[in-house]
Protein backbone atom coordinates (compact mmCIF):
# COMPACT_ATOMS: atom_id res chain seq x y z
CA UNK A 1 -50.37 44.60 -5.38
CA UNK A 2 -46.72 45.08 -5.08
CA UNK A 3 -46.61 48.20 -7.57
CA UNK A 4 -49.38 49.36 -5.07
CA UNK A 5 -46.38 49.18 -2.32
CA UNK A 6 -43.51 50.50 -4.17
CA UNK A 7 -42.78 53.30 -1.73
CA UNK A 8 -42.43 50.39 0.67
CA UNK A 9 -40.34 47.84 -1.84
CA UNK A 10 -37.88 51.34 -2.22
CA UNK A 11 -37.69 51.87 1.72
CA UNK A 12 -36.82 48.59 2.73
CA UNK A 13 -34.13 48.24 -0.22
CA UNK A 14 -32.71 51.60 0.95
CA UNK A 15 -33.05 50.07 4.52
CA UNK A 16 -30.24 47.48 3.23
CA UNK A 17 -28.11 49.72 1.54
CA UNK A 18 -28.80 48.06 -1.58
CA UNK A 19 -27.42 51.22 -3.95
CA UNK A 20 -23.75 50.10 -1.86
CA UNK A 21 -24.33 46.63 -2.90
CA UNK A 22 -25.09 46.86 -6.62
CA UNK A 23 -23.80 43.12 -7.58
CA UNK A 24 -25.80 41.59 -4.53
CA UNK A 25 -29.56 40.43 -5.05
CA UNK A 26 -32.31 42.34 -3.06
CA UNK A 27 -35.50 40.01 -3.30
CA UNK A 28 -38.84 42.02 -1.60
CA UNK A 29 -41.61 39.65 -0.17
CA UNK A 30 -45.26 40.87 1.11
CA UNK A 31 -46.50 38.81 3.42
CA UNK A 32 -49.52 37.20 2.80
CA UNK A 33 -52.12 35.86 5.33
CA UNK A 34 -52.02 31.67 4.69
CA UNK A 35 -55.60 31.35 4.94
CA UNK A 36 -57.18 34.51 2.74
CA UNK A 37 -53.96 34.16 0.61
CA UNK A 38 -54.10 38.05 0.06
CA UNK A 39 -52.17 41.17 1.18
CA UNK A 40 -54.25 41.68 4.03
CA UNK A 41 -53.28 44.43 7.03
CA UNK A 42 -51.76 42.37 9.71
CA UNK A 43 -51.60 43.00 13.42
CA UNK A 44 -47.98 42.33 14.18
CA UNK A 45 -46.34 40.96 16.93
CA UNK A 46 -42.18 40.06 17.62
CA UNK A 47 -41.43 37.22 20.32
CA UNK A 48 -38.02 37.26 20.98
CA UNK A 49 -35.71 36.27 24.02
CA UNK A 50 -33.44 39.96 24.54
CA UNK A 51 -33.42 42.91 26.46
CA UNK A 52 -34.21 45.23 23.61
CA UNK A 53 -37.95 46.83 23.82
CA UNK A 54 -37.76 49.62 20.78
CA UNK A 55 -38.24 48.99 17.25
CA UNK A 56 -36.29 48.71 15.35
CA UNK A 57 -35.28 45.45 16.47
CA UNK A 58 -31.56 44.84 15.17
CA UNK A 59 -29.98 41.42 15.06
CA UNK A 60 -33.37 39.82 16.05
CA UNK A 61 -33.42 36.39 16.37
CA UNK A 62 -36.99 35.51 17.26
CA UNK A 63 -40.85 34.97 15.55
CA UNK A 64 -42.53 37.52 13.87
CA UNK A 65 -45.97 36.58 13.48
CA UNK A 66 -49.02 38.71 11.56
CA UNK A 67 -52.87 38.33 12.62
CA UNK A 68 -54.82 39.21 9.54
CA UNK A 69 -57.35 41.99 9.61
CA UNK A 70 -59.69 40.04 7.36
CA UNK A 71 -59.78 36.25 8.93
CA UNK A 72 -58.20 36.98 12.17
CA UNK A 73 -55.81 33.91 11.37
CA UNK A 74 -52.14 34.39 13.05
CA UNK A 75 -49.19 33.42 10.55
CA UNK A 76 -45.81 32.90 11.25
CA UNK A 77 -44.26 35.20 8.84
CA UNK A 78 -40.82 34.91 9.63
CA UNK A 79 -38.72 32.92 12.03
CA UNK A 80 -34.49 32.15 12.92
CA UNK A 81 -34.67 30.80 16.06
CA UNK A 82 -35.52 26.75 17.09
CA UNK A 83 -37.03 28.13 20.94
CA UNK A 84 -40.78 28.92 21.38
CA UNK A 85 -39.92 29.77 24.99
CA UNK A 86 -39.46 33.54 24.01
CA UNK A 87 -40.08 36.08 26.87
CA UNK A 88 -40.36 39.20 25.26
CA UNK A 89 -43.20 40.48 22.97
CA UNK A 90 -43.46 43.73 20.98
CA UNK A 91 -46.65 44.55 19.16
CA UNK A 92 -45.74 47.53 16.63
CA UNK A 93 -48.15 50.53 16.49
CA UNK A 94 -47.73 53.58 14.21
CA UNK A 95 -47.36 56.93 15.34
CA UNK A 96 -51.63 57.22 14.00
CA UNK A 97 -52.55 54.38 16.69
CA UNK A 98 -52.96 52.27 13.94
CA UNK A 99 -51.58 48.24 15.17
CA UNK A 100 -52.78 46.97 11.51
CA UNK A 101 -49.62 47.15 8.38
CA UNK A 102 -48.96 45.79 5.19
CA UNK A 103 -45.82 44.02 5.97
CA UNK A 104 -43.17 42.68 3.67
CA UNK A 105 -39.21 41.79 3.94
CA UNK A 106 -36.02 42.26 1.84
CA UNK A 107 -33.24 40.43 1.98
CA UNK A 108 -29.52 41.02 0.23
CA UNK A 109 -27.94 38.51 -0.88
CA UNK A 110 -24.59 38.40 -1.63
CA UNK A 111 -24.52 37.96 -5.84
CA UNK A 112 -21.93 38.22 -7.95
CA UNK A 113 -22.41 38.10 -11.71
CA UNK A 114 -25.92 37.20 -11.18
CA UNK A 115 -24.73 33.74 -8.80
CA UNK A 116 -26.55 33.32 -5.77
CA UNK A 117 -24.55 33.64 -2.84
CA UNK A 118 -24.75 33.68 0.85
CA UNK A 119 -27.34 35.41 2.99
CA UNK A 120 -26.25 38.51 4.69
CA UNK A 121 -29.08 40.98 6.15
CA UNK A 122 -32.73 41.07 5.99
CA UNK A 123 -35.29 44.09 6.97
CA UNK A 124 -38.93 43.58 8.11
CA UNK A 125 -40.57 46.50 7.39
CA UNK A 126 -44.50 47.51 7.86
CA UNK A 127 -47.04 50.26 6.29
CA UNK A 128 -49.60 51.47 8.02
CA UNK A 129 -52.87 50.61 6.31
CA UNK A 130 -54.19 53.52 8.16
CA UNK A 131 -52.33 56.96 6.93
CA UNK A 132 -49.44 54.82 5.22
CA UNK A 133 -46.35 55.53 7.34
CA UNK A 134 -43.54 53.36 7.01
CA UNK A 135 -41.46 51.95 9.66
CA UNK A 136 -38.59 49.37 9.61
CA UNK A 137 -39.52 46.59 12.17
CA UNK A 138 -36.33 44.54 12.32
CA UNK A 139 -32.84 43.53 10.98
CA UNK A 140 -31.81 39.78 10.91
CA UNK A 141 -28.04 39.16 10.05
């Protein structure tokens, strides 16, 4: 599935300037509903405690959670913050209408000779499963 979603695995990479950080490690991950255990569209929705309201989201500390098209189960696909009490909520629609993406995230990490290092950005990004547009969701630093 992820050659499928290359244009997506190339977006968010370019996303992270990854071609400025050639020793650093870019891992991609699609997220995957927990129950079907496939690459399911996901309804997607950010909880988060700021005043921001547009995507993209950048420094987001927060939940993102995706509701799978298929099972309707809601997974917690990513989270950096210890509060549930979160008082904002964005639920991501493409420009189509569409609310349902293939979702995945890329992280750089700082690498050099091929050593892990620290973590230093990450990109949520989403294609629509509907005409295949691809917006960034959020940064994390």
């Amino acid at each position: 599935m992820t050659e499928q979603h290359s244009d997506l695995i190339r977006y968010a990479r370019e996303s992270i300037d990854s071609d400025k950080h050639e020793d650093d490690m870019h891992p991609f991950s699609l997220y995957v509903c927990e129950v079907c255990l496939k690459y399911t569209p996901l309804e997607i929705t950010l909880r988060f405690n700021t005043d921001q309201v547009l995507l993209p989201l950048n420094s987001f500390i927060g939940h993102i959670q995706g509701k799978c098209s298929s099972c309707g189960k809601t997974t917690l696909l990513m989270s950096n913050s210890d509060e549930d009490d979160t008082t904002s909520r964005i639920f991501p629609v493409c420009s189509c209408g569409s609310k349902q993406f293939i979702a995945g995230m890329c992280e750089r990490i700082q690498g050099e000779k091929g050593i892990p290092g620290l973590f230093e950005k990450r990109v949520i990004v989403a294609k629509c499963a509907r005409c295949s547009k691809i917006q960034t969701i959020a940064f994390t630093e």
